[in-house]
N, C-alpha and C. Protein backbone atom coordinates (compact mmCIF):
# COMPACT_ATOMS: atom_id res chain seq x y z
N UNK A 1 82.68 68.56 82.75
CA UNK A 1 83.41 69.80 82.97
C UNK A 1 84.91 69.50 83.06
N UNK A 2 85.76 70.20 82.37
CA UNK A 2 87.60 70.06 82.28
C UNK A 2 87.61 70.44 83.81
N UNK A 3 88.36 69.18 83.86
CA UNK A 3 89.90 69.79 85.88
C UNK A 3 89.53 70.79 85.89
N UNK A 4 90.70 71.80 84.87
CA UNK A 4 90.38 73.26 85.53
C UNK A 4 89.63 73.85 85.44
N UNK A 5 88.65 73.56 85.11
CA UNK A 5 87.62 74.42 84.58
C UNK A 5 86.51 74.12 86.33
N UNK A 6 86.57 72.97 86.62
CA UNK A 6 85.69 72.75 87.93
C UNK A 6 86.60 73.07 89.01
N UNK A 7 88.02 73.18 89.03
CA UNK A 7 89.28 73.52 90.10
C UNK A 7 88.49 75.15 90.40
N UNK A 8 88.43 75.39 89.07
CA UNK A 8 88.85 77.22 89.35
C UNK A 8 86.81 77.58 89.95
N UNK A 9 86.12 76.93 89.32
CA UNK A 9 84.72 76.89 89.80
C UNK A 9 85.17 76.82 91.74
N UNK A 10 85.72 75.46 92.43
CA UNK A 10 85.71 74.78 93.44
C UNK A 10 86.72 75.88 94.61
N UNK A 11 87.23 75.97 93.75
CA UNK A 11 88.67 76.52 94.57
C UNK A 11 87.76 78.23 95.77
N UNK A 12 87.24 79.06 95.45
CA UNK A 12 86.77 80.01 95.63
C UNK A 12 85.15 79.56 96.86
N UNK A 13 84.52 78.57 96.19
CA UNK A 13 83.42 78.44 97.15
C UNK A 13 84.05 77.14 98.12
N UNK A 14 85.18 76.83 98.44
CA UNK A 14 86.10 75.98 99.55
C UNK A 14 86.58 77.05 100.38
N UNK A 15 87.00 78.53 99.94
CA UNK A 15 87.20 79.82 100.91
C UNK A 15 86.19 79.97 101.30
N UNK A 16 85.17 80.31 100.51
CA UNK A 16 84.22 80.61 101.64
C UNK A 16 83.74 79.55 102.42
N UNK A 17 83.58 78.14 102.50
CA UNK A 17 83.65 77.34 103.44
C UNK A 17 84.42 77.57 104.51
N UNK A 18 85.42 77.72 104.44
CA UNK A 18 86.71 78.04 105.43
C UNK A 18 86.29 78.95 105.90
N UNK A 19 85.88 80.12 105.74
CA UNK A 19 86.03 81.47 106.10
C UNK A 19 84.53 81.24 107.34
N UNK A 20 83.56 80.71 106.81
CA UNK A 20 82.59 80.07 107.49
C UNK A 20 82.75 79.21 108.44
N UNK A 21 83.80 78.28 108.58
CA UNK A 21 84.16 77.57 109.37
C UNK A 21 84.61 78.62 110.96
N UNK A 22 85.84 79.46 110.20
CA UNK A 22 86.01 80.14 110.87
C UNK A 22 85.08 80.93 111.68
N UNK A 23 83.67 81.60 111.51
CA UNK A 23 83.20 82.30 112.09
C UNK A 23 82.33 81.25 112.94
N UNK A 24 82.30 80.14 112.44
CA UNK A 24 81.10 79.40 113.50
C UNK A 24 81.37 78.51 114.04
N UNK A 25 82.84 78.18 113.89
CA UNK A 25 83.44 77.17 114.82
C UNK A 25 84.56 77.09 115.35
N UNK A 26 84.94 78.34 114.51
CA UNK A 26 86.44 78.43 115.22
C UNK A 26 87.60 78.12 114.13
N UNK A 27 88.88 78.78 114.42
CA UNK A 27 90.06 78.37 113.25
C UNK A 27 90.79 77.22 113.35
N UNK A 28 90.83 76.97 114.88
CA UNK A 28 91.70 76.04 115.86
C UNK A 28 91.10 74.06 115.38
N UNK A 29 89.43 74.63 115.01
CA UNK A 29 88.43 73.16 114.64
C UNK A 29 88.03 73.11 113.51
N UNK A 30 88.61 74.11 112.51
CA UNK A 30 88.60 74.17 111.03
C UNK A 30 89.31 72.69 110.47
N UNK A 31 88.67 71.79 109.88
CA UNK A 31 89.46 71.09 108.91
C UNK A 31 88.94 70.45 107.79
N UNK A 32 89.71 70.14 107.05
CA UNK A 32 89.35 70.11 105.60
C UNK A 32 88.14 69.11 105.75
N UNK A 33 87.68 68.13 106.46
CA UNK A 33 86.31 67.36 106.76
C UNK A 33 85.37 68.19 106.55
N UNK A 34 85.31 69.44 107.76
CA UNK A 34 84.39 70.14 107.64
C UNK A 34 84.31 70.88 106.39
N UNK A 35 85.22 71.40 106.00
CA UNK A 35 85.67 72.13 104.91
C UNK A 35 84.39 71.78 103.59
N UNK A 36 85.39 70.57 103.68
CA UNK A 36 84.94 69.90 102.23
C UNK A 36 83.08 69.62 101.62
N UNK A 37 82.78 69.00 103.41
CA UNK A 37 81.48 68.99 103.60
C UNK A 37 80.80 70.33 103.13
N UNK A 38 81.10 71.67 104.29
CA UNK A 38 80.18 72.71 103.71
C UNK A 38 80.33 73.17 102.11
N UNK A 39 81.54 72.76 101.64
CA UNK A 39 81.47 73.57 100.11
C UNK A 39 81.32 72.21 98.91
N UNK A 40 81.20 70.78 99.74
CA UNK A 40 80.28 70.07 98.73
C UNK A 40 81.32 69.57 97.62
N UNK A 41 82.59 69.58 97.97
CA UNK A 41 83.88 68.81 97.64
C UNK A 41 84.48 67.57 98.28
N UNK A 42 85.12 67.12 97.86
CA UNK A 42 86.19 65.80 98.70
C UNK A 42 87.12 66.18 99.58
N UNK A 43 87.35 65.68 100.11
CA UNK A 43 88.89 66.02 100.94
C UNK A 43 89.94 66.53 100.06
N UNK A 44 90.32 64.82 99.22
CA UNK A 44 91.18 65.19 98.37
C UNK A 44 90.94 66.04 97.23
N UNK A 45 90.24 66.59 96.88
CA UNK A 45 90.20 67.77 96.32
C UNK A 45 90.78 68.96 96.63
N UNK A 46 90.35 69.64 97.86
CA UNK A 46 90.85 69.92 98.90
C UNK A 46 92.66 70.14 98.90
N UNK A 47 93.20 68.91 98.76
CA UNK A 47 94.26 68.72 98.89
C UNK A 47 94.97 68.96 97.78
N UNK A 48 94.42 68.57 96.81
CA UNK A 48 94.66 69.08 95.46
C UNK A 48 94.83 70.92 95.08
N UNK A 49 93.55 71.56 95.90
CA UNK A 49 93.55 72.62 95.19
C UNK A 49 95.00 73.30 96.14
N UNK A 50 94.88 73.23 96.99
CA UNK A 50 95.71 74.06 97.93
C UNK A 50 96.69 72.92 98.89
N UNK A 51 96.99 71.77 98.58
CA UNK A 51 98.09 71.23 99.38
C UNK A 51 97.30 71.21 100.91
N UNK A 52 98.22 71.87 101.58
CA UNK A 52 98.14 71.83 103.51
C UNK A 52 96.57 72.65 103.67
N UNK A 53 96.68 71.75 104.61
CA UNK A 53 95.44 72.87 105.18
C UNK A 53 95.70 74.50 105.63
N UNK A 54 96.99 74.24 106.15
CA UNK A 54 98.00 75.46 106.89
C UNK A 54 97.39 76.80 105.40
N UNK A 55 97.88 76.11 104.24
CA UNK A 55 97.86 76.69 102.69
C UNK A 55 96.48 77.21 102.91
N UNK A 56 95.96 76.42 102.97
CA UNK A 56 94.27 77.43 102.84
C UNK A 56 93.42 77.99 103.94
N UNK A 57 94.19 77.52 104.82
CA UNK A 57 93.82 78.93 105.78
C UNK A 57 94.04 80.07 105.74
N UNK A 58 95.49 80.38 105.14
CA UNK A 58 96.18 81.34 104.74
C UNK A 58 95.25 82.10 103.37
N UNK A 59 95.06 81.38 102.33
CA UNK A 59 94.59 81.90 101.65
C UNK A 59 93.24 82.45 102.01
N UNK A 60 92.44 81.94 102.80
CA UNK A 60 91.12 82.09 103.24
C UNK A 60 91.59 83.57 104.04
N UNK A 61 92.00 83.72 104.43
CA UNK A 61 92.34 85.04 105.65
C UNK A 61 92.51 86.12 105.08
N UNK A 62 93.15 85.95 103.33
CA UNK A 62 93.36 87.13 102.93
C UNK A 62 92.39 87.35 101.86
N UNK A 63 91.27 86.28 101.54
CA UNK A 63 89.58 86.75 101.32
C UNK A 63 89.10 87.45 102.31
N UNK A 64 89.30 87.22 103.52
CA UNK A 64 88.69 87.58 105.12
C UNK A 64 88.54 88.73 104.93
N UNK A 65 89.79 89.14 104.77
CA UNK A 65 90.41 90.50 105.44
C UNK A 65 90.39 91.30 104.28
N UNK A 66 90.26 90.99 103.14
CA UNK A 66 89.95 91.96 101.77
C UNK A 66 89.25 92.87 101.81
N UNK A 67 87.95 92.66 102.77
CA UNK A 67 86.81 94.41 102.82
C UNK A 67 87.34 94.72 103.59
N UNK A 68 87.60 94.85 104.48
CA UNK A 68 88.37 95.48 105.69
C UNK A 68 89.55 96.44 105.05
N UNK A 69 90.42 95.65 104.62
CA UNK A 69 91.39 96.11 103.89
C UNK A 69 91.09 97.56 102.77
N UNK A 70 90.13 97.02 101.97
CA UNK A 70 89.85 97.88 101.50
C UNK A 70 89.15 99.37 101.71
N UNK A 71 88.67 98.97 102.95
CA UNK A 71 87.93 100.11 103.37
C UNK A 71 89.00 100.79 104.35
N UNK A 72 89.57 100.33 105.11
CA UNK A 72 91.19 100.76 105.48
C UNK A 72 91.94 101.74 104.94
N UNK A 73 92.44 101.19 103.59
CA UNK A 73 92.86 101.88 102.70
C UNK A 73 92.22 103.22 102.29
N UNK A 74 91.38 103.06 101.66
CA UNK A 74 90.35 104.22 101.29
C UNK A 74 90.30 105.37 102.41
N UNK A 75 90.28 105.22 103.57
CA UNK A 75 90.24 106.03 104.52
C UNK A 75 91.56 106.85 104.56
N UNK A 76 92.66 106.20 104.83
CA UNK A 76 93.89 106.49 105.37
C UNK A 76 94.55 107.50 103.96
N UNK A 77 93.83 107.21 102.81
CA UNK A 77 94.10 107.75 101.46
C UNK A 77 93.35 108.76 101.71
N UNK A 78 92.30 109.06 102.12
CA UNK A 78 91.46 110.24 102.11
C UNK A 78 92.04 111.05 103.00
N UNK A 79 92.65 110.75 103.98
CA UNK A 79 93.05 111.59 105.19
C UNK A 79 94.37 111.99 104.46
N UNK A 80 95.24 111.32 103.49
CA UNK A 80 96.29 111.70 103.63
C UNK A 80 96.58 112.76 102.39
N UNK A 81 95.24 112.41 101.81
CA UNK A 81 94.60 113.60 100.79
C UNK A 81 94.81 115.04 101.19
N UNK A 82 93.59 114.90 101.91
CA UNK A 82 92.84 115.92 102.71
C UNK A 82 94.07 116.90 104.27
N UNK A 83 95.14 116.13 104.17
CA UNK A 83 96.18 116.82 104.71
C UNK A 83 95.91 117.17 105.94
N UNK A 84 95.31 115.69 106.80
CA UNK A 84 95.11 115.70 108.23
C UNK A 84 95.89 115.45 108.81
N UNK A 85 96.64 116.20 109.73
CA UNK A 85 97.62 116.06 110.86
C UNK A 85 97.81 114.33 111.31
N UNK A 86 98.93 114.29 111.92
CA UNK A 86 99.10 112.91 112.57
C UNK A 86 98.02 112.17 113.42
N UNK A 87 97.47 113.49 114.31
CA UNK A 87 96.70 112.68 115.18
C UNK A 87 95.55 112.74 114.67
N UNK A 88 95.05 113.56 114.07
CA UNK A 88 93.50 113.22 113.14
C UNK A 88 93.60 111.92 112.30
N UNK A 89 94.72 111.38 111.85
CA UNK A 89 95.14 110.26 111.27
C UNK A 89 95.04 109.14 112.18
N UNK A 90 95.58 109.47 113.43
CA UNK A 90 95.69 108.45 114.26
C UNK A 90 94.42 108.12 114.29
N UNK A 91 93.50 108.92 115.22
CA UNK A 91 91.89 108.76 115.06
C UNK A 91 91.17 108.20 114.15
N UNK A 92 91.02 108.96 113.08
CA UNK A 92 90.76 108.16 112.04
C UNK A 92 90.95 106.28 111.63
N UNK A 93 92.43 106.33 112.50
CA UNK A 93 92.34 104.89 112.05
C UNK A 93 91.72 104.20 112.92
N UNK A 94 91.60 104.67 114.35
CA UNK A 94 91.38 104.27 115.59
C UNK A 94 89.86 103.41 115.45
N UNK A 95 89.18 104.78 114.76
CA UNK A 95 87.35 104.43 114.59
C UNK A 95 87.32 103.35 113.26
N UNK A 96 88.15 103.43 112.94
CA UNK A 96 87.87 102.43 111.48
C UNK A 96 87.98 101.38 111.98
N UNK A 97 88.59 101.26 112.94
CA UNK A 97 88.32 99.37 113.56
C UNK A 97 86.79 99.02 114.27
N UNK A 98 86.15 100.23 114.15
CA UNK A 98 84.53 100.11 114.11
C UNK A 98 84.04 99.01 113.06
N UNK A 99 84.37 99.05 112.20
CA UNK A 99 84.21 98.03 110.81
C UNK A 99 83.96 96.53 111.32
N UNK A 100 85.03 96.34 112.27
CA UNK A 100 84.86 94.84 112.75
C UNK A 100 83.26 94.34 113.61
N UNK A 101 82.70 95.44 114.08
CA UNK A 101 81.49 95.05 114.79
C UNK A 101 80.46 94.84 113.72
N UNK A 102 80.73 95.52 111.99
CA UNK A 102 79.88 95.17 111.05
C UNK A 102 79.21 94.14 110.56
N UNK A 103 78.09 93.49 110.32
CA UNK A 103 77.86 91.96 110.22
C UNK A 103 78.48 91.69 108.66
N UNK A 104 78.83 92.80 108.03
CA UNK A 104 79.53 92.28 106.82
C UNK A 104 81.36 92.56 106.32
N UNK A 105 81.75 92.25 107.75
CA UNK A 105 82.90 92.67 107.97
C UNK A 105 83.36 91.93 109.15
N UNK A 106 84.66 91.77 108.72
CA UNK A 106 85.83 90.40 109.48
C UNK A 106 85.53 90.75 111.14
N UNK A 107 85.03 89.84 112.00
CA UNK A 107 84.78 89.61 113.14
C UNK A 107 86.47 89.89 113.78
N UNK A 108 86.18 90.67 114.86
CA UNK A 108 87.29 91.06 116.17
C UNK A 108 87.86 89.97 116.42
N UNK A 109 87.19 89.20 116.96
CA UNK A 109 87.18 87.92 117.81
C UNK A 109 88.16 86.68 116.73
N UNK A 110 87.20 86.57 115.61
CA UNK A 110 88.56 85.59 114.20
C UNK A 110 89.66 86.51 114.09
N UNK A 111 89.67 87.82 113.87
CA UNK A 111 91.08 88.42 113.66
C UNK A 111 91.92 88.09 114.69
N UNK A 112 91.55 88.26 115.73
CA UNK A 112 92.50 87.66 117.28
C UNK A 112 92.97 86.46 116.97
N UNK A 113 91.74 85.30 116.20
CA UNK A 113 92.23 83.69 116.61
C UNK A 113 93.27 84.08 115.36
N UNK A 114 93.21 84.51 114.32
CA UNK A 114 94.06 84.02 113.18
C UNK A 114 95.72 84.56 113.97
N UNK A 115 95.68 85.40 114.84
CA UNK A 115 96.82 85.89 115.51
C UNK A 115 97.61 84.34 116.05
N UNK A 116 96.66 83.84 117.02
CA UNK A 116 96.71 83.30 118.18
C UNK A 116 97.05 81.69 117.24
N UNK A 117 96.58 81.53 116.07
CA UNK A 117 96.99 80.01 115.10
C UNK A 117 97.97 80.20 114.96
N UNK A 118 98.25 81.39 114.35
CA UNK A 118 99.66 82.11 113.69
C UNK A 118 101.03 81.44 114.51
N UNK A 119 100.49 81.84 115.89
CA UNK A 119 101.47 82.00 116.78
C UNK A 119 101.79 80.08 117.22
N UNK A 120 100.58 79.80 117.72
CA UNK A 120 100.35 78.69 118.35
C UNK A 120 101.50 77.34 116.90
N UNK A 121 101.48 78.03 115.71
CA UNK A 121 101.75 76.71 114.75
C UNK A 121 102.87 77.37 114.29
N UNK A 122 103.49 78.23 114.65
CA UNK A 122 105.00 78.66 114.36
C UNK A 122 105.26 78.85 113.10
N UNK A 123 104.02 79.51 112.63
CA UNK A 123 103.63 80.54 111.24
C UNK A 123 103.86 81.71 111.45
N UNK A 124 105.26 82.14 110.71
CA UNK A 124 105.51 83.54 110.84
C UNK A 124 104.41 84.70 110.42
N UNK A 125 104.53 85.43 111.67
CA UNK A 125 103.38 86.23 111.47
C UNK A 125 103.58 87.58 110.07
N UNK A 126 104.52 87.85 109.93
CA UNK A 126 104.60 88.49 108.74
C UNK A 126 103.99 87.49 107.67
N UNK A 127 103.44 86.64 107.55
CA UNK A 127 102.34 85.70 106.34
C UNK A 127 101.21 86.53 106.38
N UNK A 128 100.78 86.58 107.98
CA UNK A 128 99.20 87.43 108.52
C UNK A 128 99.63 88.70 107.49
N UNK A 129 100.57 89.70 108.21
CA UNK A 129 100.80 90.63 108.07
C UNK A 129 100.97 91.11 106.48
N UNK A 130 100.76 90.09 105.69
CA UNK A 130 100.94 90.32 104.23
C UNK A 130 99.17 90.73 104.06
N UNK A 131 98.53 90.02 104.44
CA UNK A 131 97.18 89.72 104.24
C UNK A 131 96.21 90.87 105.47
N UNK A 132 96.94 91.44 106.29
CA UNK A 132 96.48 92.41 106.90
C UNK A 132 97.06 93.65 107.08
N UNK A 133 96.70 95.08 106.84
CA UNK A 133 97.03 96.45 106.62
C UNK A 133 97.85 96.47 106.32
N UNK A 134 98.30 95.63 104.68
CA UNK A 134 99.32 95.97 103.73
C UNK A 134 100.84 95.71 103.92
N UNK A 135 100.68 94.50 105.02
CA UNK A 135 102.37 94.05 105.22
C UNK A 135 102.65 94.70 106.49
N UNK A 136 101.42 95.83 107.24
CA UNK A 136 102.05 96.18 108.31
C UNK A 136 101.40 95.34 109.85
N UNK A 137 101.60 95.67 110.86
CA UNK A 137 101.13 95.62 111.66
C UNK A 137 99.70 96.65 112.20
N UNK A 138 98.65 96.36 113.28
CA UNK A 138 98.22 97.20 114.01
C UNK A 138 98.91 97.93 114.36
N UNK A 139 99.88 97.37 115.05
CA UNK A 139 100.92 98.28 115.96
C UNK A 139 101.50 99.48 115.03
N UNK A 140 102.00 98.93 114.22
CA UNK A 140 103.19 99.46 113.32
C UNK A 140 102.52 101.00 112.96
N UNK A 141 101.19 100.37 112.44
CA UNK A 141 100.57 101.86 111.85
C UNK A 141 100.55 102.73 112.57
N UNK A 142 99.71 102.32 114.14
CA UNK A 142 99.74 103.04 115.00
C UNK A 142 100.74 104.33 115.51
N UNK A 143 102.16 103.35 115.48
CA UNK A 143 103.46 103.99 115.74
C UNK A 143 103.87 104.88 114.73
N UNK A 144 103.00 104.74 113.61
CA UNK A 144 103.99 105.82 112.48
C UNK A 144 103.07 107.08 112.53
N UNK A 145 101.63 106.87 113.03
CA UNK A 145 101.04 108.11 113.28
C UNK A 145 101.00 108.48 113.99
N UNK A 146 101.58 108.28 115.45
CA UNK A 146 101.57 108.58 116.44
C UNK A 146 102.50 110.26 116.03
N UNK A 147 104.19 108.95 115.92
CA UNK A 147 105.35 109.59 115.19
C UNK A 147 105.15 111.05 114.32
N UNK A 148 103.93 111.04 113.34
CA UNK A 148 104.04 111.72 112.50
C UNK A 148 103.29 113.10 113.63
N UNK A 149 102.10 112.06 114.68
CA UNK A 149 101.66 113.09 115.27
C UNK A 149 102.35 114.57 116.32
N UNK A 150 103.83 113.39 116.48
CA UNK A 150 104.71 114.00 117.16
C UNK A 150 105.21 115.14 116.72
N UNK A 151 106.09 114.65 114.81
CA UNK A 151 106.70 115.70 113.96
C UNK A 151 106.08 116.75 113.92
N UNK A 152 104.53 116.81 113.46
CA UNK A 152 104.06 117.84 112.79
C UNK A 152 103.63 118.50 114.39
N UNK A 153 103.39 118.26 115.66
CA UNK A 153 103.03 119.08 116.60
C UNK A 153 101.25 119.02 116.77
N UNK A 154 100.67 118.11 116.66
CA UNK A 154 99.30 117.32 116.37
C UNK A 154 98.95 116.89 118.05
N UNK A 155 100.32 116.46 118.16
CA UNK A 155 100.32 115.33 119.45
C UNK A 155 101.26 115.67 120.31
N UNK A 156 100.98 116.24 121.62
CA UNK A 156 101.79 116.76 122.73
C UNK A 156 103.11 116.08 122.91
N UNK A 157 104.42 116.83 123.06
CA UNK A 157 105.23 115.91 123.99
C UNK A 157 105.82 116.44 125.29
N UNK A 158 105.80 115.15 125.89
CA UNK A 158 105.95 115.43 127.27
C UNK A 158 106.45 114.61 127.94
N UNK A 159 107.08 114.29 129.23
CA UNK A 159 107.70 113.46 129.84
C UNK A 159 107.70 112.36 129.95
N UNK A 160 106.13 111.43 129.88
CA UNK A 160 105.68 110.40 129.78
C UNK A 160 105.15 109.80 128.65
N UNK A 161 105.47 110.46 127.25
CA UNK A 161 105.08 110.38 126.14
C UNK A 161 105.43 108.36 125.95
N UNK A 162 106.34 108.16 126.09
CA UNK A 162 106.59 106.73 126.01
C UNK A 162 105.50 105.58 126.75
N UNK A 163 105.47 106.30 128.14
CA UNK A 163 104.41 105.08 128.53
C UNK A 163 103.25 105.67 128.00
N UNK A 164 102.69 106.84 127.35
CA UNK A 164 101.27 106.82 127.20
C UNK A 164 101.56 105.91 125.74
N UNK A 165 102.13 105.96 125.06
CA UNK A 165 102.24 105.29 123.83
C UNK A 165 101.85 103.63 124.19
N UNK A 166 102.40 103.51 125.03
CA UNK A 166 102.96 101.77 125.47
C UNK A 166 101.42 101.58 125.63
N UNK A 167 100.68 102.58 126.56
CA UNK A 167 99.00 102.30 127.23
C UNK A 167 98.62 102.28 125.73
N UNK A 168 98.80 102.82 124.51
CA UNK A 168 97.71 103.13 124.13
C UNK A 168 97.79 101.72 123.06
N UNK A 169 99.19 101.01 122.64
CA UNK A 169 98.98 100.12 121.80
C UNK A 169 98.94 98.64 122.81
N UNK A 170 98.84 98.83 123.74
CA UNK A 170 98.58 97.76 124.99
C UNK A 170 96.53 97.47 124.91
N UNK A 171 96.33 98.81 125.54
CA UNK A 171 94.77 98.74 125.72
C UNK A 171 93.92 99.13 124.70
N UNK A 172 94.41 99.43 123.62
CA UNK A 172 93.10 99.69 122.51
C UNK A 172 93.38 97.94 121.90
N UNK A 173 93.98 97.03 121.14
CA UNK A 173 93.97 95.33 120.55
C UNK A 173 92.84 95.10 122.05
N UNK A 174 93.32 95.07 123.36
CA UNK A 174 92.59 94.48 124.35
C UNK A 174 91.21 95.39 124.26
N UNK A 175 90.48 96.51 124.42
CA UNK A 175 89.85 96.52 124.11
C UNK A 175 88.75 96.58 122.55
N UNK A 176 89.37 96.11 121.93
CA UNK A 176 88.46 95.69 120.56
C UNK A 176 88.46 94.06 121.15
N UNK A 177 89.45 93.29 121.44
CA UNK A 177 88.86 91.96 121.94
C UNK A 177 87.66 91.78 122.70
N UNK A 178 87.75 92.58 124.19
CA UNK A 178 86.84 92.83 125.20
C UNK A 178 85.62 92.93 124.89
N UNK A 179 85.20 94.21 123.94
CA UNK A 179 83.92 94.25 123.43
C UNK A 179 83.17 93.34 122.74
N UNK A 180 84.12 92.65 121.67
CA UNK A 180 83.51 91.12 121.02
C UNK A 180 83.43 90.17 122.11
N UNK A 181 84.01 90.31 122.78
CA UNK A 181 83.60 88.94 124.02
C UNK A 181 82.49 89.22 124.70
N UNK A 182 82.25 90.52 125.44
CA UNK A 182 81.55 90.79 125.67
C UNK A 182 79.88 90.56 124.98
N UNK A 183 80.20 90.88 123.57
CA UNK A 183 78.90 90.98 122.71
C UNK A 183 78.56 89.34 122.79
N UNK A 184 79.81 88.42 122.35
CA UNK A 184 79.07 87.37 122.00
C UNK A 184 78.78 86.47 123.25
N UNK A 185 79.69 86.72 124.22
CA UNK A 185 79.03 85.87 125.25
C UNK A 185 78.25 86.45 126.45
N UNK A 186 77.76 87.65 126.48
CA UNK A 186 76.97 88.23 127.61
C UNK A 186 75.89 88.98 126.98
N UNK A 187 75.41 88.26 125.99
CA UNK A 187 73.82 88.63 125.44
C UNK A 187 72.87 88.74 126.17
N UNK A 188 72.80 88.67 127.31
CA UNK A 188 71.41 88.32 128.24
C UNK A 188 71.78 89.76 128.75
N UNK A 189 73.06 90.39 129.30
CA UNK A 189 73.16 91.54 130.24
C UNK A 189 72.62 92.67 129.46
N UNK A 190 71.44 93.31 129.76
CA UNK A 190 70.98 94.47 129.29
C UNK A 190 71.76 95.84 129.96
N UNK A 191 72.26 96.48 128.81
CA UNK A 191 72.61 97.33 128.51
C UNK A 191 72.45 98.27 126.92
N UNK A 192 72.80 99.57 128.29
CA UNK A 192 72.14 100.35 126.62
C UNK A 192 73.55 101.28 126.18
N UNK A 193 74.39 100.50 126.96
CA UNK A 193 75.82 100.94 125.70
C UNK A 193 76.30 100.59 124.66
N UNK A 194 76.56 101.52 123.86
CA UNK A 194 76.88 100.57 122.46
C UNK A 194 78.12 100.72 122.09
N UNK A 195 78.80 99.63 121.06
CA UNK A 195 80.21 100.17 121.12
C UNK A 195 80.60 101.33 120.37
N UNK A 196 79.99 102.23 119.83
CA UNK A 196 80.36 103.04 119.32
C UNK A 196 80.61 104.54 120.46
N UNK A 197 79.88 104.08 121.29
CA UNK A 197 80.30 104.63 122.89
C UNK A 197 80.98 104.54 123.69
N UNK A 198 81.61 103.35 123.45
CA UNK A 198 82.86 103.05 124.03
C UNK A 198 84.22 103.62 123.46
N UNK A 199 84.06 103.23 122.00
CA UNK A 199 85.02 104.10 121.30
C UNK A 199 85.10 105.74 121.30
N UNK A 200 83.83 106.06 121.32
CA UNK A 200 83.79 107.40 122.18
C UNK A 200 84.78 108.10 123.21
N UNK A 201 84.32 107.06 124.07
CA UNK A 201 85.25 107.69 125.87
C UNK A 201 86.43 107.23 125.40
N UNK A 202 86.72 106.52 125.06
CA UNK A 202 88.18 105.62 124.65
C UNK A 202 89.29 107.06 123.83
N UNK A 203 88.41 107.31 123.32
CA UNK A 203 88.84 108.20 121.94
C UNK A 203 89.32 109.86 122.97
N UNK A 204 87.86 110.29 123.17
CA UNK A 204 88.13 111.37 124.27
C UNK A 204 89.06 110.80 124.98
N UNK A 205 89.08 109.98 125.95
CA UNK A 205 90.53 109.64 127.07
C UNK A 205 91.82 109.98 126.48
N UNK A 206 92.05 109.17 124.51
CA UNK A 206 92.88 109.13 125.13
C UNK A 206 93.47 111.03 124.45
N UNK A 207 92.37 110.73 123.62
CA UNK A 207 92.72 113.22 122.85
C UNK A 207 93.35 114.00 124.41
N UNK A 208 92.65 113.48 125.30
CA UNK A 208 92.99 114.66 126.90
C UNK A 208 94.53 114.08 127.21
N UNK A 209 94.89 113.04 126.80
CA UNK A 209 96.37 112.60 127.00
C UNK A 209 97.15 113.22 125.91
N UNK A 210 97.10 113.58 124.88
CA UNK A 210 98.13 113.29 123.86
C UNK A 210 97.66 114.29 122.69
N UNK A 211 96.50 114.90 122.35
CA UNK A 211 96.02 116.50 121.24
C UNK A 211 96.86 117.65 122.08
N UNK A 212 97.33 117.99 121.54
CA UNK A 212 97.72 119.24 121.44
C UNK A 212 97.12 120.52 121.39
């Protein structure tokens, strides 16, 4: 088989190694050893296809985050179709981070670590941010529908409009973490809440603050 011809074969099933790495061991204990092992390459291969490891993590993240992304998109296009107010927008995006509890969809818990590498290895996070909701932030989106919820009169204003904002992009990242921690390390505690119930009350809480 020609170089490139086995590069361009190799290159694609080494992401999904990575991406695998990531979900079952972590981003922080990802390395091209393991790498190479699960996708049945060399190191230096490895090194070949993508240089740094830094390089193919990066690239791996924005395979990660591709369904997500896409289903993201699709939504926020439908709403903006369909000529839903700011805060039906807001909502809308709110429940779409439901996606992450999907077993075929980017884990809560890796989206956090790829934050937390980002940060920890003095990788500008606008790299993430290319590879997640289109160059923007969580935050960012948040703030422009909030905003829009404001303009169009969707979303109350009122005296404390600033700190409810501050609560709401403070405690919704912490709770989507919470719940994945919860799920993966307190499997034994029976309960019959699910998270789509949580996002529930979450959702109601925060409509009684901020619908109009």
């Amino acid at each position: 088989m020609a170089a490139v011809d086995q590069r361009e074969e190799n290159m694609p099933r080494v992401i999904e190694a990575a991406i695998w790495c990531f979900e079952n061991v972590g981003i922080e204990k990802t390395t091209r050893v393991l790498i190479a092992k699960k996708a049945g390459v060399t190191v230096r291969s490895i090194q070949r296809y993508f240089g740094t490891l830094e390089n193919l993590i990066v690239e791996a993240i924005g395979v990660y985050m591709q369904r997500y992304n896409n289903c993201l998109k699709a939504e926020l296009n439908r709403l903006a179709e369909s000529n839903a107010n700011g805060y039906e927008q807001l909502i809308a995006f709110l429940r779409n981070h439901l996606n992450y509890y999907r077993p075929d969809m980017p884990k809560s818990l890796v989206v956090h670590e790829m934050e937390l590498y980002f940060l920890k290895h003095d990788i500008p996070l606008t790299v993430l941010y290319q590879k997640v909701f289109n160059n923007k932030t969580q935050r960012s989106v948040i703030g422009e529908l909030f905003k829009k919820g404001l303009d169009d009169g969707s979303i109350k204003k009122h005296s404390d409009i600033e700190v409810i904002y501050a609560y709401l992009v403070t405690t919704f990242p912490g709770m989507l973490i919470r719940i994945s921690m919860m799920g993966a390390g307190f499997k034994h505690v029976p309960t019959n809440v699910t998270t789509e119930m949580i996002f529930d009350k979450y959702i109601e809480i925060l409509g009684s603050l901020i619908k109009a």
